[in-house]
N, C-alpha and C. Protein backbone atom coordinates (compact mmCIF):
# COMPACT_ATOMS: atom_id res chain seq x y z
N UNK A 1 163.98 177.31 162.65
CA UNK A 1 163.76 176.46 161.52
C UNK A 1 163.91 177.28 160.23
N UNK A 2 164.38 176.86 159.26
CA UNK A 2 164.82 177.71 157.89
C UNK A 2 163.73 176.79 157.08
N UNK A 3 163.33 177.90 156.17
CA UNK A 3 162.10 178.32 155.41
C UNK A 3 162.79 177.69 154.02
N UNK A 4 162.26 176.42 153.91
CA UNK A 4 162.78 175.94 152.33
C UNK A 4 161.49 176.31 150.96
N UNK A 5 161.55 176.74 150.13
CA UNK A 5 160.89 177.04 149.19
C UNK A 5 160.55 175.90 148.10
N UNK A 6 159.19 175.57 148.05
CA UNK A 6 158.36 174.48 147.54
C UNK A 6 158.72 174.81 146.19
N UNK A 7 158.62 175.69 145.66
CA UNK A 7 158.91 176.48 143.94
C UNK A 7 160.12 175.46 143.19
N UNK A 8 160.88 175.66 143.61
CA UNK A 8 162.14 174.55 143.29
C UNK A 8 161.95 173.11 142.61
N UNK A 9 161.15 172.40 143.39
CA UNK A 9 161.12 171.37 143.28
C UNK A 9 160.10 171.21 142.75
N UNK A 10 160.58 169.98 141.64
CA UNK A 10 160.15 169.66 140.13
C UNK A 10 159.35 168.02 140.12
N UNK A 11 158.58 167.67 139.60
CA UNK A 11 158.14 166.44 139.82
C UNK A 11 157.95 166.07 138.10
N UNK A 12 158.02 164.62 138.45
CA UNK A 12 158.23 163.93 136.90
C UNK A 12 157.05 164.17 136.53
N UNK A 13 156.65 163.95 135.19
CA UNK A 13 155.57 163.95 134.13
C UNK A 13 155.18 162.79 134.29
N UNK A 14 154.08 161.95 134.13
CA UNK A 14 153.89 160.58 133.88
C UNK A 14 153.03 160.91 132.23
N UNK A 15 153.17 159.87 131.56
CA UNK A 15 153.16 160.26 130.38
C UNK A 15 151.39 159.68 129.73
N UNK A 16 151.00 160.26 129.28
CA UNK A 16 149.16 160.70 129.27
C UNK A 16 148.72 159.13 128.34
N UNK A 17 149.36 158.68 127.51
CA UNK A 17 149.11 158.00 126.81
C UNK A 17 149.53 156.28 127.86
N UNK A 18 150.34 156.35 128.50
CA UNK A 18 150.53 155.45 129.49
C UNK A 18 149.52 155.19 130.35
N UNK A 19 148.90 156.14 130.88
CA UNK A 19 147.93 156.16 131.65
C UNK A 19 146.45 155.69 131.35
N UNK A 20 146.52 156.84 129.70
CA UNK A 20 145.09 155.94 129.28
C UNK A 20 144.95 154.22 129.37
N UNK A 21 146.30 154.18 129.26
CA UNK A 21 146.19 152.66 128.33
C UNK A 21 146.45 152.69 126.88
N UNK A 22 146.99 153.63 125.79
CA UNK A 22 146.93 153.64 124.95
C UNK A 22 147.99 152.89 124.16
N UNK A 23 147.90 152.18 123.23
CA UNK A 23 148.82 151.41 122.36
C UNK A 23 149.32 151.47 121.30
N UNK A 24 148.48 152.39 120.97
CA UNK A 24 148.83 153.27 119.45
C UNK A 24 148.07 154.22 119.37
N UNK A 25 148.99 155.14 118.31
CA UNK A 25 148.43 156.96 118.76
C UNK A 25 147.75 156.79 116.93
N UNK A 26 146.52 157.18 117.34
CA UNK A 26 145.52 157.45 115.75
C UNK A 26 146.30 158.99 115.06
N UNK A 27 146.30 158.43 114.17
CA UNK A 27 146.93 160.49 113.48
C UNK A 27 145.43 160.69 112.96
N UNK A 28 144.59 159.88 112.66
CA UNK A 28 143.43 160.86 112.88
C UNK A 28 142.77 161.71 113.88
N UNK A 29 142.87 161.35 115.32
CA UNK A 29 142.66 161.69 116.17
C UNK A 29 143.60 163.18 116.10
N UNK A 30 143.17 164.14 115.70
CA UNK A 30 143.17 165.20 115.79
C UNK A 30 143.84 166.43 117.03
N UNK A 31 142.75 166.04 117.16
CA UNK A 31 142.25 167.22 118.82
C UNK A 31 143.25 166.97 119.14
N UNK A 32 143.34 165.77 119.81
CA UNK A 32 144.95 164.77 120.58
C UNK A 32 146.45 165.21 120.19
N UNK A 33 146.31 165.09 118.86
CA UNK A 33 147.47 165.69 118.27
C UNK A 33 147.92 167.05 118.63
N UNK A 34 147.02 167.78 118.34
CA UNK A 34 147.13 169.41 118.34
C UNK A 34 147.65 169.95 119.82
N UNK A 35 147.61 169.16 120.67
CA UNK A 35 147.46 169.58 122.21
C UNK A 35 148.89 169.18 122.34
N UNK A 36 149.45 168.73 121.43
CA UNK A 36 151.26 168.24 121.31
C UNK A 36 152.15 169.03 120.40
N UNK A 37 151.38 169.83 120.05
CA UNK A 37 152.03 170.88 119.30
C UNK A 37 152.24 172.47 119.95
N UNK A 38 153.24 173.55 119.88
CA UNK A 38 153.11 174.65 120.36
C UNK A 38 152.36 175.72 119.49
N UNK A 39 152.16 176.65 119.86
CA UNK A 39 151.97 178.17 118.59
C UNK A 39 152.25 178.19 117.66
N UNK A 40 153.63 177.64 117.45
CA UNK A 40 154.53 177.60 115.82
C UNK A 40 153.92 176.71 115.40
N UNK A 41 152.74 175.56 115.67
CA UNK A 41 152.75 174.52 115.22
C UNK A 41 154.12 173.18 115.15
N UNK A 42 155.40 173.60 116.21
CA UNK A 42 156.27 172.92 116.16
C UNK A 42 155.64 171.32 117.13
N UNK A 43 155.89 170.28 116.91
CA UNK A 43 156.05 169.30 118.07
C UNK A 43 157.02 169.35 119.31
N UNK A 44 156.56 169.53 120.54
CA UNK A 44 156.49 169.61 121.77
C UNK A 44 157.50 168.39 122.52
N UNK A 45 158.71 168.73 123.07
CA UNK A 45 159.41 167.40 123.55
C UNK A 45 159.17 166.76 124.62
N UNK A 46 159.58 165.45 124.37
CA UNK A 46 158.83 164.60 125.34
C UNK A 46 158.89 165.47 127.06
N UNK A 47 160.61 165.76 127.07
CA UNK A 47 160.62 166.53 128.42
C UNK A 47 159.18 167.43 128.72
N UNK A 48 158.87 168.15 127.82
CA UNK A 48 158.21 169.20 128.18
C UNK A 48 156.48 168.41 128.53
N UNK A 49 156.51 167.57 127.59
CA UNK A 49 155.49 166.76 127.86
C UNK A 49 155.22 165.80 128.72
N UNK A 50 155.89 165.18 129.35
CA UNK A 50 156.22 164.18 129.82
C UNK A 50 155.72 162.75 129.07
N UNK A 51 155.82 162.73 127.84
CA UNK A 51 155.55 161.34 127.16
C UNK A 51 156.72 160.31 127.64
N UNK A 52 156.48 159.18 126.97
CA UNK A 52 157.56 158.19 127.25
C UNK A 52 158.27 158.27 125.76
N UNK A 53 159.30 157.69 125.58
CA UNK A 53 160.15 157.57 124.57
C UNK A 53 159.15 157.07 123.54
N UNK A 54 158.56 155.35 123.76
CA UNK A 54 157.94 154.88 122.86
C UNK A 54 157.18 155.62 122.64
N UNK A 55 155.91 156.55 123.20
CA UNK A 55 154.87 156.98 122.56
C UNK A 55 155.36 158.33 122.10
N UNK A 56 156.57 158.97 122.34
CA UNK A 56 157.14 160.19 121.75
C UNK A 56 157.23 159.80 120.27
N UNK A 57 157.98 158.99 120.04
CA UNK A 57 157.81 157.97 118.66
C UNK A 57 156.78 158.05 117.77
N UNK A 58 155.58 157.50 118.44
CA UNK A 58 154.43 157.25 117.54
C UNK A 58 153.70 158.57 117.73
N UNK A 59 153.71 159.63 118.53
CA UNK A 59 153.18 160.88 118.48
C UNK A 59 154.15 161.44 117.11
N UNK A 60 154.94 161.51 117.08
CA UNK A 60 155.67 162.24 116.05
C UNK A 60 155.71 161.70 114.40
N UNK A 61 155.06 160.46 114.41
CA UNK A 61 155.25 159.72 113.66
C UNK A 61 153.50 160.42 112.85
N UNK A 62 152.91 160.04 114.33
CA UNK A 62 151.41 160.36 113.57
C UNK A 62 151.18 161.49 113.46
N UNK A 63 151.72 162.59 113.71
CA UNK A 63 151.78 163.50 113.73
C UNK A 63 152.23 164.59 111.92
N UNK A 64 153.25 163.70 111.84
CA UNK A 64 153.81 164.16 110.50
C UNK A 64 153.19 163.54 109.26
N UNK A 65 152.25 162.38 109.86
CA UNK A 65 151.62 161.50 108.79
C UNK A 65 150.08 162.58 108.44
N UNK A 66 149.40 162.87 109.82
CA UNK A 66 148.45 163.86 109.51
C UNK A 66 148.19 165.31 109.06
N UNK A 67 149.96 165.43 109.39
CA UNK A 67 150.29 166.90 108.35
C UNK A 67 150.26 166.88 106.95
N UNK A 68 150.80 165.27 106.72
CA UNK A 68 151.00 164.40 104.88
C UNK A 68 149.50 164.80 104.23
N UNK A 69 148.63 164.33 105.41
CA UNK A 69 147.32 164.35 104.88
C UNK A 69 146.33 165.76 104.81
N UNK A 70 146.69 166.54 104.91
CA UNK A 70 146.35 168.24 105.20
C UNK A 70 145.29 168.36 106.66
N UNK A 71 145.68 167.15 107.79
CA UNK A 71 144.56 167.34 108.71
C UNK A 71 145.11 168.43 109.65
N UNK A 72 146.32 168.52 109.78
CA UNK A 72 146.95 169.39 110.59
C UNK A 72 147.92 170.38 109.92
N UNK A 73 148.40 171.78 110.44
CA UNK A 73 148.85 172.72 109.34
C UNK A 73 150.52 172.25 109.45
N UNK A 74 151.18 172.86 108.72
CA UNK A 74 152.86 172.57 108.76
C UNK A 74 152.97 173.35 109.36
N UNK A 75 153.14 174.93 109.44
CA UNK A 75 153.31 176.45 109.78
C UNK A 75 152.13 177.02 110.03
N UNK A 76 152.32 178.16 110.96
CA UNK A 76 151.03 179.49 111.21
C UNK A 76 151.50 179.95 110.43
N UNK A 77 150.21 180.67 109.73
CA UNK A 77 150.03 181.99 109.16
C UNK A 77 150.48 183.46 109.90
């Protein structure tokens, strides 16, 4: 029998906001936000995230709205 390696194989994301139930993403909601961002403070793609298209949308949307508002940074220091 030949020894296939589990490592390889990749499984879909299901996307976090789907799951809650969520219908719209708060850009106040903070915390939430930040956990969608990398080190650079860049936004995080859906691939990597596994969001769905629509809520990739409104993450990015609220996202840039709570940067408007100084809740979240543009750039690291």
């Amino acid at each position: 029998m030949a020894y296939t390696p589990r490592e390889n194989v990749r499984r879909s994301k299901k996307c976090l906001f789907c799951k809650a139930k969520i219908e719209e993403i708060d850009y106040k909601n903070v915390t939430m936000l930040s956990r969608h961002l990398n080190r650079w403070n860049q936004i995080e793609s859906a691939s990597r995230t596994g969001t769905c298209a629509k809520h990739q949308r409104q993450l990015t949307s609220a996202i840039k709205r709570a940067r408007h508002l100084a809740l979240l940074p543009f750039v690291t220091e």
